[in-house]
Protein backbone atom coordinates (compact mmCIF):
# COMPACT_ATOMS: atom_id res chain seq x y z
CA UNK A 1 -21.87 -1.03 -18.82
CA UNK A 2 -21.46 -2.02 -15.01
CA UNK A 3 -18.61 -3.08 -13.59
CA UNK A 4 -18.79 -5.81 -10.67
CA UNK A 5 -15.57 -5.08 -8.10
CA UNK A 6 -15.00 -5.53 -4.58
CA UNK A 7 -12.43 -3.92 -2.22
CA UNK A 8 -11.61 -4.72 1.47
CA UNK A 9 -10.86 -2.51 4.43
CA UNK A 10 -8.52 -4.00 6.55
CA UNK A 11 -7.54 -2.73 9.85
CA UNK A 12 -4.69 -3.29 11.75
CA UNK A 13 -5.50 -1.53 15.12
CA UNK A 14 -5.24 2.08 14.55
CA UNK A 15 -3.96 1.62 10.95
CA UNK A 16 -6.20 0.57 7.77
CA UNK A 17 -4.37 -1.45 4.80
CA UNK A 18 -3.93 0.75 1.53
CA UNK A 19 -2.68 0.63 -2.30
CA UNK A 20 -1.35 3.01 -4.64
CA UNK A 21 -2.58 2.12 -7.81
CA UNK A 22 -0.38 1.34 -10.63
CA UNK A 23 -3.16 1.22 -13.47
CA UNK A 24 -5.77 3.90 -14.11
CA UNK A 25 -8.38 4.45 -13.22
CA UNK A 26 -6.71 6.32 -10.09
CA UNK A 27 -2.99 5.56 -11.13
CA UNK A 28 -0.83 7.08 -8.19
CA UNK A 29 -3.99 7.66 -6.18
CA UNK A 30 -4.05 5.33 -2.96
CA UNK A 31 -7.15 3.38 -2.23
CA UNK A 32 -8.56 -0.11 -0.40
CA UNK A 33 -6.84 -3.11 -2.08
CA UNK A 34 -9.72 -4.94 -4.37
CA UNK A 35 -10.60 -5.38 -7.82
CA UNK A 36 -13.00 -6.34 -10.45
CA UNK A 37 -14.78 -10.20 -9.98
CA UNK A 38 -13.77 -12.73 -12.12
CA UNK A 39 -16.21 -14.81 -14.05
CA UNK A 40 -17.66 -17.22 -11.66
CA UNK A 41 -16.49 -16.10 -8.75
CA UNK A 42 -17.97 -15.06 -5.70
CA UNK A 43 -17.90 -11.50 -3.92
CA UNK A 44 -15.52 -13.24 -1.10
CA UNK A 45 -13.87 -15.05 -3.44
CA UNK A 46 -12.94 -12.22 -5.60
CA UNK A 47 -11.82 -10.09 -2.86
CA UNK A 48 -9.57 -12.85 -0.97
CA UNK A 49 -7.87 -13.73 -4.77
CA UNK A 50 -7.33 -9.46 -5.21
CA UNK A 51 -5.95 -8.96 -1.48
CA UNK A 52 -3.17 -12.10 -2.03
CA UNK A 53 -2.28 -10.67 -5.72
CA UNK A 54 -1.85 -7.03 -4.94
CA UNK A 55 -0.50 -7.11 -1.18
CA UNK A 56 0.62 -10.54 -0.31
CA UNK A 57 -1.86 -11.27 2.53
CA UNK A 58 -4.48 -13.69 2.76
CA UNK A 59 -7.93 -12.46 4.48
CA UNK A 60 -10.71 -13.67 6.21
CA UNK A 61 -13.88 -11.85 4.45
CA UNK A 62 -16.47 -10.30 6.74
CA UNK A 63 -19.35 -8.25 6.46
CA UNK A 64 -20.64 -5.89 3.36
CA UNK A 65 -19.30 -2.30 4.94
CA UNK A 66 -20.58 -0.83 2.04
CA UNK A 67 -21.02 -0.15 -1.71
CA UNK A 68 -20.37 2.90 -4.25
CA UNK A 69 -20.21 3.60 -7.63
CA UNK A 70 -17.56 5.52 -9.51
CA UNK A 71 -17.13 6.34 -13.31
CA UNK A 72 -15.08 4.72 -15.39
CA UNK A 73 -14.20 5.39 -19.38
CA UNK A 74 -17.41 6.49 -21.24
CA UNK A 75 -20.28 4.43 -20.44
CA UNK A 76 -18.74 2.55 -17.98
CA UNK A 77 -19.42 2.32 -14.06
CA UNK A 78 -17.69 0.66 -11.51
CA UNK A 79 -20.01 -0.75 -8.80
CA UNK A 80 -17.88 -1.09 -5.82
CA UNK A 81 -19.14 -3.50 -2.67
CA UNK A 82 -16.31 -2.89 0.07
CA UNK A 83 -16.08 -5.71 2.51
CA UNK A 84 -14.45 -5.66 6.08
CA UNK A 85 -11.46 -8.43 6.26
CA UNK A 86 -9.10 -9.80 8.81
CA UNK A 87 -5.24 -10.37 7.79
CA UNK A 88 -5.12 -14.65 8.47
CA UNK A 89 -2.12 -15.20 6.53
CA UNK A 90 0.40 -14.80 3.65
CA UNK A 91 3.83 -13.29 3.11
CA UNK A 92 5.12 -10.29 4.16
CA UNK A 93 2.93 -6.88 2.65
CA UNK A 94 3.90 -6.84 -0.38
CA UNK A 95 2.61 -4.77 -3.28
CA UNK A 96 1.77 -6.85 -6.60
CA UNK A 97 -0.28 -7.11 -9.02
CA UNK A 98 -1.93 -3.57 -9.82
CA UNK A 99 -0.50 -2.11 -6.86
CA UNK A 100 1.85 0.52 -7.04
CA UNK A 101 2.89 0.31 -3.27
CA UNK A 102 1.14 -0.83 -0.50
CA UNK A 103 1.24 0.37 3.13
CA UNK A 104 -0.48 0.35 6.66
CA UNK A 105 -1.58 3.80 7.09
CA UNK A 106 -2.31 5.72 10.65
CA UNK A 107 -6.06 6.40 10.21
CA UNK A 108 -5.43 10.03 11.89
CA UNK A 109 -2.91 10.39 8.70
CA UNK A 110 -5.51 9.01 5.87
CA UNK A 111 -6.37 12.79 4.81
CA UNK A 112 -2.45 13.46 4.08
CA UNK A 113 -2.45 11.02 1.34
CA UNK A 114 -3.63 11.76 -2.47
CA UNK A 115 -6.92 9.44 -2.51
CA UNK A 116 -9.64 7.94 -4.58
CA UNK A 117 -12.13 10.15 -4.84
CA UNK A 118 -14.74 9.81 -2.26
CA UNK A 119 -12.66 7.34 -0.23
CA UNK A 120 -12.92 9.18 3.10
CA UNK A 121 -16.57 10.45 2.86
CA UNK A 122 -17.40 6.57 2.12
CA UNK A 123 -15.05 5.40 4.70
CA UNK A 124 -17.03 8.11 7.09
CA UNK A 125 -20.45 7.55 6.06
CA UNK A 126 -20.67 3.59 6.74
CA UNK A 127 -19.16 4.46 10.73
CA UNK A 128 -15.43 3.00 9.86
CA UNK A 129 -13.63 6.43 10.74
CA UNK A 130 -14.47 9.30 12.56
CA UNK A 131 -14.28 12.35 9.61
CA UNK A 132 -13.42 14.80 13.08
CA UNK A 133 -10.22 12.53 13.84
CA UNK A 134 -8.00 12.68 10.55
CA UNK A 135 -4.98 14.93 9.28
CA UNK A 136 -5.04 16.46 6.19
CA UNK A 137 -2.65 17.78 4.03
């Protein structure tokens, strides 16, 4: 079975937005702030609704920046399309929802943090980061 989800990098100058997960898969692990789609909804849609409930902010949805997939329970993938968005709004950052904790995060300091698998090759290969230019732990 396939799994529809969408997840948004959000940047903040030098810093990207990030969430630890509080439910598997990737409990404790921090990733992009997203989810799965709702019934109905659209790809913005669905990523606008997941950014509010697990950090607070509202969003601007821009451009696909990419799209993986990643295993879930047995016979289950997760196909993941990862938008850029804009902070336009909302309270304070806030973690809800899912999320664990939710930060800004130095981009230099992504590789110190326990991460999704594959979120910095992904976050490499569609030209968001430099690989050369981040700490790791």
């Amino acid at each position: 079975m396939r799994v529809n989800c969408v997840g948004a990098v959000v940047f903040d100058g030098d810093r990207m937005l990030l969430i630890r997960r509080g439910r598997p898969p990737g409990e404790g692990l921090w990733s992009l702030p997203g989810g799965r789609i709702e019934p109905g909804e659209t790809d913005h849609q669905a990523l606008a609704r997941e950014l509010l409930e697990e950090t607070g902010l509202r969003v601007t949805v821009g451009g696909l920046a990419g799209e993986v997939e990643r295993p879930g329970a047995p016979g289950v993938v997760y196909v993941i399309r990862d938008y850029l968005a804009t902070p336009s709004g909302g309270t304070a950052l806030t973690p809800g929802d899912d999320a664990a904790d939710a930060r800004w995060v130095p981009v230099a300091d992504l590789g110190l943090l326990p991460l999704t698998d594959g979120l910095l090759d992904a976050l490499r290969e569609w030209g968001l980061i430099d690989g050369s230019r981040y700490a790791t732990g």
